[in-house]
C-alpha atoms as a PDB file:
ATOM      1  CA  UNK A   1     -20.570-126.363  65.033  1.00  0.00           C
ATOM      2  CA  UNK A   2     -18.998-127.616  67.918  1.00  0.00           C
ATOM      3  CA  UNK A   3     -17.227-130.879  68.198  1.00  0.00           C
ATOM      4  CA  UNK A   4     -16.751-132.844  71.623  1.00  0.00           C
ATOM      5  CA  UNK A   5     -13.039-133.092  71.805  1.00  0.00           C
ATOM      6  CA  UNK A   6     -11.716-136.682  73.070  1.00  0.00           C
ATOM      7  CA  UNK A   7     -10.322-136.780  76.368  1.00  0.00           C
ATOM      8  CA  UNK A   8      -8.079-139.928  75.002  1.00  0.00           C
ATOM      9  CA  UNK A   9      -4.053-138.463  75.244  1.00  0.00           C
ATOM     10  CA  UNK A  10      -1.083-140.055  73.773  1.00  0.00           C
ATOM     11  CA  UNK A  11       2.231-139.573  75.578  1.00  0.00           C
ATOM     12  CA  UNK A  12       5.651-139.875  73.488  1.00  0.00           C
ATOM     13  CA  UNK A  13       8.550-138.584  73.467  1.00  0.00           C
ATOM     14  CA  UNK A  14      10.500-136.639  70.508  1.00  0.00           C
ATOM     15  CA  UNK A  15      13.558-135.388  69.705  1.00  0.00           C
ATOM     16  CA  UNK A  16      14.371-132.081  70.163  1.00  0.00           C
ATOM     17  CA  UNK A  17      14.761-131.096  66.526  1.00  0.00           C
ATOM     18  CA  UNK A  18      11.331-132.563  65.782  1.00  0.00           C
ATOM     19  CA  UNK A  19       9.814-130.492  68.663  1.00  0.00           C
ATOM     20  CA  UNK A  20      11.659-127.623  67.560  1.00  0.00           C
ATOM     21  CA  UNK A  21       9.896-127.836  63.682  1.00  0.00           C
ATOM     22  CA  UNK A  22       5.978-128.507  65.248  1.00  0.00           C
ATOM     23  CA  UNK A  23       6.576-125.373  67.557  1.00  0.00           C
ATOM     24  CA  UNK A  24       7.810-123.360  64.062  1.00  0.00           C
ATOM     25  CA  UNK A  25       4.605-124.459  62.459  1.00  0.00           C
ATOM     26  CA  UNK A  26       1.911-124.102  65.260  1.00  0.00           C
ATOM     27  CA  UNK A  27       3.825-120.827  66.142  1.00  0.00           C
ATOM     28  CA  UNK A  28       3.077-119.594  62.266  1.00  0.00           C
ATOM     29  CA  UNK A  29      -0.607-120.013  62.714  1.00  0.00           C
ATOM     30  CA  UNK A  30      -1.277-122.195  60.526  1.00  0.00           C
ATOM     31  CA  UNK A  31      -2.259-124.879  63.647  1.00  0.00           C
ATOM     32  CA  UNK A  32      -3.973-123.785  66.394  1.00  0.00           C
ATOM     33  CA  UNK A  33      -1.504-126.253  69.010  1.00  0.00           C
ATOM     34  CA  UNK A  34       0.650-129.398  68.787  1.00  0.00           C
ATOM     35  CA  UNK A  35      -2.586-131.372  68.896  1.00  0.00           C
ATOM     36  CA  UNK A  36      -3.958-129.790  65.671  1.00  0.00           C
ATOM     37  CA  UNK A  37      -0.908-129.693  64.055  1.00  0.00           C
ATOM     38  CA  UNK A  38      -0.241-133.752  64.532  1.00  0.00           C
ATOM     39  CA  UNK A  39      -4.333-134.418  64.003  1.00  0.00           C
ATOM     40  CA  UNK A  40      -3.736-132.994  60.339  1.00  0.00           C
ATOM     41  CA  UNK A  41      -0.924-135.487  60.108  1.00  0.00           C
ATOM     42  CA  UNK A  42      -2.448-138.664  60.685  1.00  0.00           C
ATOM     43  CA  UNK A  43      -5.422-137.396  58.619  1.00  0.00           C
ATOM     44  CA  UNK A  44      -2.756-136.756  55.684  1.00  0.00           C
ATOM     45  CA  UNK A  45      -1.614-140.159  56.250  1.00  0.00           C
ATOM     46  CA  UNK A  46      -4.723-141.773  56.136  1.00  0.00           C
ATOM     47  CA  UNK A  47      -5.803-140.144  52.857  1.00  0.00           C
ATOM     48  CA  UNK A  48      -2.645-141.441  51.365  1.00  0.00           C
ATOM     49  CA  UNK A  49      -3.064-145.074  52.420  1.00  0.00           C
ATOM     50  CA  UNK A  50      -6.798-144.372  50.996  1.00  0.00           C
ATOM     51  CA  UNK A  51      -5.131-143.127  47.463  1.00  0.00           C
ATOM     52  CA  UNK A  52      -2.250-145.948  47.541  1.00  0.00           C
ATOM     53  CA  UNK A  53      -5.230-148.898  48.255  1.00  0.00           C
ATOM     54  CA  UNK A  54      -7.323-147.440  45.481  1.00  0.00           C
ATOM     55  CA  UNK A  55      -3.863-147.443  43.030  1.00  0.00           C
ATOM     56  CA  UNK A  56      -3.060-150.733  44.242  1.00  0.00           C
ATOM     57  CA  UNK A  57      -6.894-152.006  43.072  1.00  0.00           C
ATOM     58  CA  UNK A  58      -6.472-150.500  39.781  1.00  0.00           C
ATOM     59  CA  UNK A  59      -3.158-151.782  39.387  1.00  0.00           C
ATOM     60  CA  UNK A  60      -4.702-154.980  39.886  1.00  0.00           C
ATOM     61  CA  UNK A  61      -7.794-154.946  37.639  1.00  0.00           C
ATOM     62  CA  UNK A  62      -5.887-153.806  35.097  1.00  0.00           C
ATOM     63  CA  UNK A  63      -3.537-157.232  35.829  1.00  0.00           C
ATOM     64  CA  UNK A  64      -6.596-159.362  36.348  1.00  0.00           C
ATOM     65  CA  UNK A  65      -6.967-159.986  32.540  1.00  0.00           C
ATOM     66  CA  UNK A  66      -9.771-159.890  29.962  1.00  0.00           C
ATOM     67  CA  UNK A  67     -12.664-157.710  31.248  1.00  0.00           C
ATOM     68  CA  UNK A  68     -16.359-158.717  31.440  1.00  0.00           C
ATOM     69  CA  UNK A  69     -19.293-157.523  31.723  1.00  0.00           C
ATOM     70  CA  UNK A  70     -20.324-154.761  33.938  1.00  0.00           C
ATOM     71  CA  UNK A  71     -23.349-156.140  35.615  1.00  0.00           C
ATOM     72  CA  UNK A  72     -25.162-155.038  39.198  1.00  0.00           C
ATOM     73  CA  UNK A  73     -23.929-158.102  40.709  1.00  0.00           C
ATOM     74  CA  UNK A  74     -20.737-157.431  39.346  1.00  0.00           C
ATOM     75  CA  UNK A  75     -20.496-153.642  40.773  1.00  0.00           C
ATOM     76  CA  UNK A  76     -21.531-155.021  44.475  1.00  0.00           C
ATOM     77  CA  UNK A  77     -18.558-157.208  44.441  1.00  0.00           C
ATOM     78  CA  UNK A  78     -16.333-154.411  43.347  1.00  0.00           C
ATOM     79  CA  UNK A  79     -17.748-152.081  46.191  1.00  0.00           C
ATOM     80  CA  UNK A  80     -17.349-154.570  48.305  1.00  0.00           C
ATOM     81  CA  UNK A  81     -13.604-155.264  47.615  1.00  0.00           C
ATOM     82  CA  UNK A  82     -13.062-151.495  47.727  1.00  0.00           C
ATOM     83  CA  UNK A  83     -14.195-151.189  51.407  1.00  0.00           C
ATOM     84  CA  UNK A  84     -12.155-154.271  52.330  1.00  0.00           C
ATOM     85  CA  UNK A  85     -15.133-156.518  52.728  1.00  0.00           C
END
């Protein structure tokens, strides 16, 4: 499969030590260029905030008391907490 790659390009500067480490690990082959390499990054990060929002909800349901019933009506308002909404 081919993907159309964005033509959007970020510009920033780092310091030397930093540059240094991503041209150690796209250099090892793990990462095909610095792009790759800082795409998996903010990917990792995103899964994270993803895992510490779904910790935070149960953290919070299990704060929010005595339970009730588990009803349709009361699942759509759980998905629909989950996604933000």
């Amino acid at each position: 499969m081919i993907r159309a790659m964005s033509k959007n390009t970020m510009s920033f500067a780092l310091p030397d030590a930093l540059r240094a480490y991503i041209d150690q690990r796209v250099q090892s082959g793990q990462y095909g260029n610095t792009s790759e390499y800082l795409r998996e990054l903010v990917r990792r990060d995103q899964d994270e905030q993803a895992r510490k929002r779904l910790r935070d909800l149960i953290e919070e349901g299990l704060n929010s008391g005595v339970g009730r019933t588990f009803t349709p009506e009361v699942a759509m308002e759980l998905r629909q907490r989950a996604l933000g909404n």
